[in-house]
Protein backbone atom coordinates (compact mmCIF):
# COMPACT_ATOMS: atom_id res chain seq x y z
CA UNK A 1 -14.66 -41.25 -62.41
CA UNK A 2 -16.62 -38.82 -63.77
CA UNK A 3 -18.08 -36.17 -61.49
CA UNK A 4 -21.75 -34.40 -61.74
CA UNK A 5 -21.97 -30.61 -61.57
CA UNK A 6 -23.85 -30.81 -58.81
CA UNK A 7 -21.14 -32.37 -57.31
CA UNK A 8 -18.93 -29.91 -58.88
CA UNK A 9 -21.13 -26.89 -57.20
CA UNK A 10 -21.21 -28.19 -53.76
CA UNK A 11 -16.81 -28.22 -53.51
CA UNK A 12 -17.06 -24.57 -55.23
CA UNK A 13 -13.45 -23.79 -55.67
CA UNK A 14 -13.21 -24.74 -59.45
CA UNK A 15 -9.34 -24.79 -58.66
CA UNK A 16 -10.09 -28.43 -56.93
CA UNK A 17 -11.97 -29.41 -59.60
CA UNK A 18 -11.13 -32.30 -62.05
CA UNK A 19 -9.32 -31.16 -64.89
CA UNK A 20 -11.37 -31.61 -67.81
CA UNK A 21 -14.21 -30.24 -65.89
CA UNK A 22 -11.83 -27.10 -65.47
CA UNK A 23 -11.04 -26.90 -68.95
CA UNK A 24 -15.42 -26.40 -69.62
CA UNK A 25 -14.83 -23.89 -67.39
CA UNK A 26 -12.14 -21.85 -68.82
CA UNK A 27 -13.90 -22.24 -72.36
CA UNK A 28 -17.18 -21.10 -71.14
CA UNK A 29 -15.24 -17.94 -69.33
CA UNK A 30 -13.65 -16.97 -73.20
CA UNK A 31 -17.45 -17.43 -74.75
CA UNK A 32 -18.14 -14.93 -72.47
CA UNK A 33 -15.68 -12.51 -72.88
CA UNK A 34 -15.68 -12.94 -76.94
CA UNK A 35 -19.64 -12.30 -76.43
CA UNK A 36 -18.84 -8.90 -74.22
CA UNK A 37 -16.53 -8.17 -77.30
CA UNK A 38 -19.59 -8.65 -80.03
CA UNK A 39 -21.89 -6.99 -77.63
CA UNK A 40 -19.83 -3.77 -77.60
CA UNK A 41 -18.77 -3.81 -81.22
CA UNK A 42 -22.49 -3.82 -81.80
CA UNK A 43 -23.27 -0.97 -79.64
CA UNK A 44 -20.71 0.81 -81.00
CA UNK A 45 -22.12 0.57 -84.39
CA UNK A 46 -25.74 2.07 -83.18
CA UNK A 47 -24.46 4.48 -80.96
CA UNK A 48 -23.82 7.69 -82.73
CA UNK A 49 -21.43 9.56 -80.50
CA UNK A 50 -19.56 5.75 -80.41
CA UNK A 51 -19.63 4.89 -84.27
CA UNK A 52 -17.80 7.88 -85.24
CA UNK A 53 -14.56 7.46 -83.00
CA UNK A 54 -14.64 3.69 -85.16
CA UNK A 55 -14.28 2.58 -88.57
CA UNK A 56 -16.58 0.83 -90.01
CA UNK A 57 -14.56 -1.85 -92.01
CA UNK A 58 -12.50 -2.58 -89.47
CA UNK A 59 -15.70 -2.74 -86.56
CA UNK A 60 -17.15 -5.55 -89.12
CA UNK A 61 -14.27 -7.66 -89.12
CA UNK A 62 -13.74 -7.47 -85.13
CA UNK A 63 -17.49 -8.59 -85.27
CA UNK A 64 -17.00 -11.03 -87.51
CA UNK A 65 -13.83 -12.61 -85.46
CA UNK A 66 -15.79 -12.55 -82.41
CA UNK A 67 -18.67 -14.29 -83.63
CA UNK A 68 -15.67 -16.88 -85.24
CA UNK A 69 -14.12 -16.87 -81.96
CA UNK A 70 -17.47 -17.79 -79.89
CA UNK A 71 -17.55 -20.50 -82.44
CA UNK A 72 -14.07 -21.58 -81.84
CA UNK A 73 -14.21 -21.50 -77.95
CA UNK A 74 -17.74 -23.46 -77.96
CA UNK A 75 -16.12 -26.24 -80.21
CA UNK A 76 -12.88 -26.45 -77.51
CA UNK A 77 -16.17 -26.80 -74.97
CA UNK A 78 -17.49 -29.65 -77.19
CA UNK A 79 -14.64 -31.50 -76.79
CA UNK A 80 -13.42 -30.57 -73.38
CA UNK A 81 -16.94 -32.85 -72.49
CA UNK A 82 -15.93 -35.38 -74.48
CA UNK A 83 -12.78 -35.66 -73.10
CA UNK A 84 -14.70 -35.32 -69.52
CA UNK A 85 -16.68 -38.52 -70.53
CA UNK A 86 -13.61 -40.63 -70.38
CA UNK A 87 -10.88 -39.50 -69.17
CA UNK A 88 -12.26 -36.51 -66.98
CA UNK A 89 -8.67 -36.20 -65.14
CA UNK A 90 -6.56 -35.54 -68.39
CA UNK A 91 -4.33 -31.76 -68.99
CA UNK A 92 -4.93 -32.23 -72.27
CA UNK A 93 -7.69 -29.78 -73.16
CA UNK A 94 -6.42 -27.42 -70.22
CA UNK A 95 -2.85 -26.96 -71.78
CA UNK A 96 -4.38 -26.61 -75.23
CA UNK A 97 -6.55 -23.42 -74.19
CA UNK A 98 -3.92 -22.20 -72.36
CA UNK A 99 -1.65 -22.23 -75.60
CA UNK A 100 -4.53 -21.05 -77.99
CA UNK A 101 -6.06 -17.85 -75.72
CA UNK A 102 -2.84 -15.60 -76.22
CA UNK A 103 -2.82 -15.55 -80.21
CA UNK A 104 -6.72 -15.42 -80.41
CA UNK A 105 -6.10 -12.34 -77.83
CA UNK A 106 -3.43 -10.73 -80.02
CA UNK A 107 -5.72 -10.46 -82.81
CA UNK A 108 -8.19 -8.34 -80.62
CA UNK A 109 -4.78 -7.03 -79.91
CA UNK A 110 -3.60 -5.58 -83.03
CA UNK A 111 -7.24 -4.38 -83.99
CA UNK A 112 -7.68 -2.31 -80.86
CA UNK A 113 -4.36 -1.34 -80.58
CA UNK A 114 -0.91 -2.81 -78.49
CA UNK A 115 -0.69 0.41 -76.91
CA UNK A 116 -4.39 1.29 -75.51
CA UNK A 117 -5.51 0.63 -72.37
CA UNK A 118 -8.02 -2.10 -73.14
CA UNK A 119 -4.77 -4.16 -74.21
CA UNK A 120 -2.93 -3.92 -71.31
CA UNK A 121 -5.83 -4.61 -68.89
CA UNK A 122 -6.68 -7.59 -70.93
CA UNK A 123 -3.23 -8.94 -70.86
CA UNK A 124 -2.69 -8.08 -67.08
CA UNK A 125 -5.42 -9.89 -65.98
CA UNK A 126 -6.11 -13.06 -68.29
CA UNK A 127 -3.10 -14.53 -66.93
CA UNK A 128 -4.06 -14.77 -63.42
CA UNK A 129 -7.10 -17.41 -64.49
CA UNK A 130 -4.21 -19.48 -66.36
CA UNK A 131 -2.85 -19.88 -63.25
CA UNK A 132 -5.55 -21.00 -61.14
CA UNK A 133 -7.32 -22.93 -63.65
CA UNK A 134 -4.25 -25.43 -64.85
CA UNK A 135 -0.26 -26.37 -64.76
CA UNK A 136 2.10 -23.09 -63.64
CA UNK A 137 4.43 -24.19 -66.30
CA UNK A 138 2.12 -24.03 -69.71
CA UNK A 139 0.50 -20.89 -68.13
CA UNK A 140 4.35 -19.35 -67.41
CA UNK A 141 5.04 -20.12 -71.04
CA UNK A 142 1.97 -19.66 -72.55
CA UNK A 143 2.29 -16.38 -71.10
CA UNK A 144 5.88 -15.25 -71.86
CA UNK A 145 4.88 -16.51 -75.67
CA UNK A 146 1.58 -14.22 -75.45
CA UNK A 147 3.89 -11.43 -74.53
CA UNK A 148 6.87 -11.78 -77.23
CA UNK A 149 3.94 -12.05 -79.76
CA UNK A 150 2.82 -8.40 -78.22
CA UNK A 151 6.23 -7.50 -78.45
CA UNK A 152 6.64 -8.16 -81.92
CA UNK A 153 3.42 -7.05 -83.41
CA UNK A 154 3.84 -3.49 -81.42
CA UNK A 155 7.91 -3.37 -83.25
CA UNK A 156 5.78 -4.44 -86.52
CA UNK A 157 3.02 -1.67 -85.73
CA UNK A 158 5.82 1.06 -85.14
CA UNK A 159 7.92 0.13 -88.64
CA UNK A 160 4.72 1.13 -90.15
CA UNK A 161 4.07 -2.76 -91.14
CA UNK A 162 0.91 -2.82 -89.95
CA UNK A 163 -1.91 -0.03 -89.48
CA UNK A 164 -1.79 0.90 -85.67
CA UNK A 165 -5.40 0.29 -84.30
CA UNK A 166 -7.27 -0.23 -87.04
CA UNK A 167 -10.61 -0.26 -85.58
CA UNK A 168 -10.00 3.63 -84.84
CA UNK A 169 -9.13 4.18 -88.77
CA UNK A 170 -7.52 7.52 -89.57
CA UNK A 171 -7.94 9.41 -86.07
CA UNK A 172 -5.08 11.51 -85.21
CA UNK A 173 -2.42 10.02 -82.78
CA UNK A 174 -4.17 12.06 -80.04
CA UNK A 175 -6.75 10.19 -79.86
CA UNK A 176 -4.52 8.58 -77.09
CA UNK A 177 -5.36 11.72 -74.74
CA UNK A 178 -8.94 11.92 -76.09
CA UNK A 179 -11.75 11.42 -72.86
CA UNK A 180 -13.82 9.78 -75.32
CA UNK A 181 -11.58 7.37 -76.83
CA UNK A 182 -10.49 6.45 -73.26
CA UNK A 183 -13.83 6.06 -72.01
CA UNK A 184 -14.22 3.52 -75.00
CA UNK A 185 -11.21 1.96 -74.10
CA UNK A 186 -12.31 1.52 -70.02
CA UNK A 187 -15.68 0.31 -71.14
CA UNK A 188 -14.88 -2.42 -73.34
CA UNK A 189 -11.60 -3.75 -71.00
CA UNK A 190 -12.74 -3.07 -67.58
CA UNK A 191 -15.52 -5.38 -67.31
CA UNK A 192 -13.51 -8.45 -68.46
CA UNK A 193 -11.00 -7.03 -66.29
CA UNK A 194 -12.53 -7.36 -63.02
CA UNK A 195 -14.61 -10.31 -63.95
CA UNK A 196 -10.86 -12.21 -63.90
CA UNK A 197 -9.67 -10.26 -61.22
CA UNK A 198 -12.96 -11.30 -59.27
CA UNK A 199 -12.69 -14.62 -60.25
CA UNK A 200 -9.18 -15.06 -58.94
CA UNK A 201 -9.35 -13.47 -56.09
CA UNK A 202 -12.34 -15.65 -55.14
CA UNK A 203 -10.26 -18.98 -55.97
CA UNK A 204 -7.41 -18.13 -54.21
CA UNK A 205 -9.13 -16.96 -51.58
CA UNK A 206 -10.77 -20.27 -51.34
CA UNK A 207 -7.33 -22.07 -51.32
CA UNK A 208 -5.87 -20.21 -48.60
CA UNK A 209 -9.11 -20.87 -46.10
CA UNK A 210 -8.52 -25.09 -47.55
CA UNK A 211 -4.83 -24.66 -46.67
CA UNK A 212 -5.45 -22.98 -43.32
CA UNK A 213 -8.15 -26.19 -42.43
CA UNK A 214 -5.35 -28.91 -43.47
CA UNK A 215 -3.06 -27.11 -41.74
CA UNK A 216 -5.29 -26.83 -38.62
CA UNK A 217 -6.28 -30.95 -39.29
CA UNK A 218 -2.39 -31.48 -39.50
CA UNK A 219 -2.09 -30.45 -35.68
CA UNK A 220 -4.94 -31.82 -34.47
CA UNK A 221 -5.52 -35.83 -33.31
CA UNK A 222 -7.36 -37.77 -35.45
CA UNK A 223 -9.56 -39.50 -32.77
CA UNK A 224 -10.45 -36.86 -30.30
CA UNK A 225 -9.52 -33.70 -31.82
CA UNK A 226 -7.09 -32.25 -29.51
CA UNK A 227 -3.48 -31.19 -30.55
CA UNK A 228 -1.65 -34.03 -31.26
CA UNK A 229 2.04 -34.58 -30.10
CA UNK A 230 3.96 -33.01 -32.70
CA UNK A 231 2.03 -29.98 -32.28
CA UNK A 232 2.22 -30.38 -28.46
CA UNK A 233 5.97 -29.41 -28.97
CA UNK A 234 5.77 -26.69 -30.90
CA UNK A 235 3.60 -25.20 -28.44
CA UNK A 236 5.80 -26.33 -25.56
CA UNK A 237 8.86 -24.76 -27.46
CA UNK A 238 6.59 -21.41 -27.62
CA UNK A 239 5.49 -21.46 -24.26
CA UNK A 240 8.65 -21.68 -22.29
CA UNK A 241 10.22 -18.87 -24.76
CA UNK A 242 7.30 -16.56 -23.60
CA UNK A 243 8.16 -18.02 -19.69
CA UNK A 244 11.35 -17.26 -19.99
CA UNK A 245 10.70 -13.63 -21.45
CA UNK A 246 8.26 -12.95 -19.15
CA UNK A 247 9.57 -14.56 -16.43
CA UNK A 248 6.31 -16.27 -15.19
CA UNK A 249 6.26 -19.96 -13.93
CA UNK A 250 5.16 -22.79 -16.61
CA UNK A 251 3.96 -26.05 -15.69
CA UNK A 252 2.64 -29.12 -17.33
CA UNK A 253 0.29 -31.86 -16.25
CA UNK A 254 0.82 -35.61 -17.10
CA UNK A 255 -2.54 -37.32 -17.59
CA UNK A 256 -2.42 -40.77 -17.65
CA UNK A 257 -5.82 -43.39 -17.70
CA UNK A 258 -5.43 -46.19 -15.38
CA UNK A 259 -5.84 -49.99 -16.56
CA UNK A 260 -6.32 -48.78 -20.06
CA UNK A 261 -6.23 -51.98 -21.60
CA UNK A 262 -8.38 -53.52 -19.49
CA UNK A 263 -10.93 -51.51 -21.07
CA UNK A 264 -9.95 -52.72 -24.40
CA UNK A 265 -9.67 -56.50 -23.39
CA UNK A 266 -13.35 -56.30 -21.36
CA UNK A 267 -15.54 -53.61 -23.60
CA UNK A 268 -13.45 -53.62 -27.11
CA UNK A 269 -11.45 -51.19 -28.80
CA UNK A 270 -14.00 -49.10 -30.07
CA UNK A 271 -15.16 -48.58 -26.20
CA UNK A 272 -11.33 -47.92 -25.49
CA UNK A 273 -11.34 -45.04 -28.14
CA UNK A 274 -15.10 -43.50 -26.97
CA UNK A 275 -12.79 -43.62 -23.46
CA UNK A 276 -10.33 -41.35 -24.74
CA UNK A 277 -12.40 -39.01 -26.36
CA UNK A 278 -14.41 -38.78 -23.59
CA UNK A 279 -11.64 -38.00 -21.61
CA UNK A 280 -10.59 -35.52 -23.78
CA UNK A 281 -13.83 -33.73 -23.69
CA UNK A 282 -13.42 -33.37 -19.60
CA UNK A 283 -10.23 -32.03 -19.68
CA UNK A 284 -11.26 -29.72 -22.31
CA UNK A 285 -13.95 -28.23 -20.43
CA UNK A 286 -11.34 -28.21 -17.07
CA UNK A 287 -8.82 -25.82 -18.23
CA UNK A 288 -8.34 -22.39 -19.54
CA UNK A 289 -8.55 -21.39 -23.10
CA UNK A 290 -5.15 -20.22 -22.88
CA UNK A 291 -3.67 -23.53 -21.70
CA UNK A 292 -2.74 -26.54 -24.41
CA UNK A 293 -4.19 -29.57 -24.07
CA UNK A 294 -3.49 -32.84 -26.13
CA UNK A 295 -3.12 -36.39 -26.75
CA UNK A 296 0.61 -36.94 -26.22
CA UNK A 297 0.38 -40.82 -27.06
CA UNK A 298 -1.95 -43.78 -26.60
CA UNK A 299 -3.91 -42.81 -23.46
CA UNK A 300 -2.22 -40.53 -22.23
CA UNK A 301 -2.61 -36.64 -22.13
CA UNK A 302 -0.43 -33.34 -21.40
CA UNK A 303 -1.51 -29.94 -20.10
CA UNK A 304 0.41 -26.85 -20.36
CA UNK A 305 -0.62 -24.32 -18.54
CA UNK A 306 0.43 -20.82 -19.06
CA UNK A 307 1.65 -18.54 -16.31
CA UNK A 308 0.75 -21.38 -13.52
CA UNK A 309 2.58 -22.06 -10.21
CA UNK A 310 3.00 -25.17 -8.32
CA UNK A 311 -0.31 -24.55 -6.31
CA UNK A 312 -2.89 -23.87 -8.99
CA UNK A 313 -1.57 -26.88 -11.15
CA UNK A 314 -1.85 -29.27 -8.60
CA UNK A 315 -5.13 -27.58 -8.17
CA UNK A 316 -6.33 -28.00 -12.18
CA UNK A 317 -4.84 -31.70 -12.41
CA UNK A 318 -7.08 -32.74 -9.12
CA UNK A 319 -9.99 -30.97 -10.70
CA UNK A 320 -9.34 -32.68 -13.80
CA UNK A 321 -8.92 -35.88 -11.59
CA UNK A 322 -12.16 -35.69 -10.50
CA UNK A 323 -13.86 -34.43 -13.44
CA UNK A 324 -12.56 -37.86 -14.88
CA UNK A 325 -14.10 -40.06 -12.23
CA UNK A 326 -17.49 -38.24 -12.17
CA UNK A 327 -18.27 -38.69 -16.41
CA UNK A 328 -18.53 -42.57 -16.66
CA UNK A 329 -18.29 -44.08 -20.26
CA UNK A 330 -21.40 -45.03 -21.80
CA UNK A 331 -20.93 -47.42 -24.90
CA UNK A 332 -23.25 -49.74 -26.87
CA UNK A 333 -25.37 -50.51 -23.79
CA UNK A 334 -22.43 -50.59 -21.56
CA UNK A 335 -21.43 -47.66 -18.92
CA UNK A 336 -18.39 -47.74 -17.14
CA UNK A 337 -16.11 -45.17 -14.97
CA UNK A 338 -12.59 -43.99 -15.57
CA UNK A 339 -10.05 -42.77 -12.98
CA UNK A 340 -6.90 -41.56 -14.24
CA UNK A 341 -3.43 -41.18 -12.88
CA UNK A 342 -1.49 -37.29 -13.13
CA UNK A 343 1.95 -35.81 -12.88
CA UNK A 344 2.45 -32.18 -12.25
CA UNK A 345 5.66 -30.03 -12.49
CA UNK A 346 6.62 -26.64 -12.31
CA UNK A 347 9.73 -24.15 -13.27
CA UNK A 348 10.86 -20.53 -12.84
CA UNK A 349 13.28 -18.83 -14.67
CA UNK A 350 15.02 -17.63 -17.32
CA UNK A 351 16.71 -20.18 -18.77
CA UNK A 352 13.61 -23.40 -18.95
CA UNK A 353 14.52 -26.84 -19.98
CA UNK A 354 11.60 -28.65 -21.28
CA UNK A 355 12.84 -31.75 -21.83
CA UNK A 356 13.57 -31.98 -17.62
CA UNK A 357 10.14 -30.50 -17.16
CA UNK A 358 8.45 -33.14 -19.38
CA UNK A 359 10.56 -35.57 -17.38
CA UNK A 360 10.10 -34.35 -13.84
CA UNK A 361 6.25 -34.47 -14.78
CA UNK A 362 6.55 -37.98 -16.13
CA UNK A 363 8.64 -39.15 -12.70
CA UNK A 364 5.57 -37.52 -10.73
CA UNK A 365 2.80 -39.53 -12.99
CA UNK A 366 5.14 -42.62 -12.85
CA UNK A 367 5.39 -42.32 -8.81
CA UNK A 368 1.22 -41.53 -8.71
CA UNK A 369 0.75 -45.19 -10.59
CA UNK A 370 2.96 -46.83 -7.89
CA UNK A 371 1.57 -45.43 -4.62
CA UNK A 372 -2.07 -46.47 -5.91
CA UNK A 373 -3.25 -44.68 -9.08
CA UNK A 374 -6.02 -42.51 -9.08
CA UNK A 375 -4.14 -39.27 -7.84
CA UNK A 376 -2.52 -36.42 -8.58
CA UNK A 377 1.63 -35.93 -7.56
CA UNK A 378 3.54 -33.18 -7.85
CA UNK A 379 7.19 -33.30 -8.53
CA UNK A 380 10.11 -31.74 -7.25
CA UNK A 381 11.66 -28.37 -8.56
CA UNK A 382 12.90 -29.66 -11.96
């Protein structure tokens, strides 16, 4: 399905974009550059102190393959947006640009020189948009082929083959040391340079923040937005390490809703899950920031709580208690109270075994359901 570039703006990462659309992208960023190019070789004609570090000749025909090469790209553009009309998720155009940029480069190349500085920024940095922009694997080889071609045109350049930076002409070879020639050098590479640079660092940027949210989403319960249970015991596996290290007491609180699916069979299902997040919310706002809460399964809920004793947990789990009781349910017209059962445990110690402190807090929810519900038990010494 084609996408709008509106649509396009508003995700902003053009790394998550479709791929033709990526492909328009990559074509418009070589315009550019080949336009920088023609701008400079211009200037350099005008400019006095400029023209006579170049030769003339050669200054035409790096014009004239620049204006060729903005012809070139915008064609690749044409049909990138064709290709974007109908089949906007094909590699095709992508893996084509990313095979055609390094030998339209290593004519710029060979005209300016494989060893100048402008070359080497240029090839350090073009890569790095290959790789956000489209497959690893045709930018890997794409690359390695850009760089044998290098290879071979600087053994061609050094057999005398081939005039060594033609667009220079006849200077002496140190012209390599000259401040002027350098200066030429920085100001035709740099900006391209750090355009790409920019440019990456700005994508991938953007993909770590979009990695760090699914990651975050990947822990998290879908319904109420609390750590879900596989996160739980990481957390659980983290916080008895740091018990046992610091030698502090850790305890965990059971939180179980009574006659659950009552709720369900009276008000609905979607009333059962405005229940639970609900309930979440309260115990949220009933703890500290440094204890973990989540949904461990169904309608039920754990607590850990950092650095806690036996007292002060039973304390949070009967505020919690009657935090629950006190924020009725309101739901399509309907409102109707909660009350929820809780187990509490506690252990000391360097060497903690979770498992028998989930358990001993499950036996003390388990034991708060038969003598009545609606209470808080603690359990024995695990």
């Amino acid at each position: 399905m084609k996408t709008s570039w509106r649509e396009l703006l508003r995700k902003g990462n053009p790394m998550f974009w479709p791929a033709a659309e990526r492909a328009m992208l990559a074509c418009a960023v070589i315009v550019g550059m080949y336009l920088l190019f023609l701008f400079f070789a211009i200037l350099g004609a005008r400019i006095p102190g400029l023209s006579s570090q170049l030769a003339p000749q050669a200054l035409v025909r790096v014009s004239q393959f620049c204006m060729l090469m903005v012809l070139f790209w915008s064609f690749l553009f044409v049909i990138s947006l064709r290709v974007r009309r109908t089949r906007p998720e094909s590699e095709a155009p992508g893996i084509a640009i990313t095979y055609l940029f390094g030998p339209t480069l290593l004519v710029m190349t060979y005209f300016n020189g494989v060893h100048t500085v402008a070359t080497g920024m240029m090839l350090a940095a073009t890569p790095a948009l290959g790789f956000v922009m489209f497959n690893s694997r045709h930018v890997m080889n794409a690359m390695l082929l850009a760089w044998l071609k290098v290879i071979a045109l600087a053994l061609i350049v050094s057999q005398g083959w081939l005039a060594d930076a033609p667009l220079y002409g006849d200077q002496p070879p140190s012209r390599f040391l000259s401040p002027t020639w350098v200066g030429i050098q920085v100001l035709v590479s740099f900006p391209v340079a750090v355009a790409l640079l920019l440019l990456t660092r700005y994508i991938v940027e953007a993909l770590r923040i979009r990695e760090a949210r699914v990651r975050e989403l990947s822990r998290r319960d879908a319904l109420t937005g609390i750590w879900n249970r596989g996160h739980l015991t990481e957390l659980l596996t983290r916080e008895t390490a740091l018990a046992e290290r610091m030698g502090w007491p850790l305890s965990l609180v059971v939180v179980d809703l009574d006659f659950f699916k009552r709720i369900n069979d009276t008000h609905g299902h979607a009333a059962g899950d405005r229940a639970l997040i609900t309930t979440a919310s309260v115990l949220r706002n009933n703890v500290r920031q440094i204890d973990h809460l989540g949904r461990y399964g169904g309608e039920e809920f754990l607590i850990i709580l950092q650095n806690c004793d036996e007292e002060t947990a039973e304390t949070v789990a009967e505020r919690c208690r009657r935090a629950i009781c006190e924020n009725p349910v309101e739901f399509d017209g309907h409102r109707f109270s909660l009350t929820a059962s809780l187990g509490t445990a506690t252990t000391r110690g360097t060497q903690v075994d979770t498992d028998r402190l989930f358990h001993a807090a499950d036996q003390a929810l388990y034991r708060a359901k038969e003598s009545g519900r609606n209470r808080v038990v603690r359990a024995d010494q695990p």
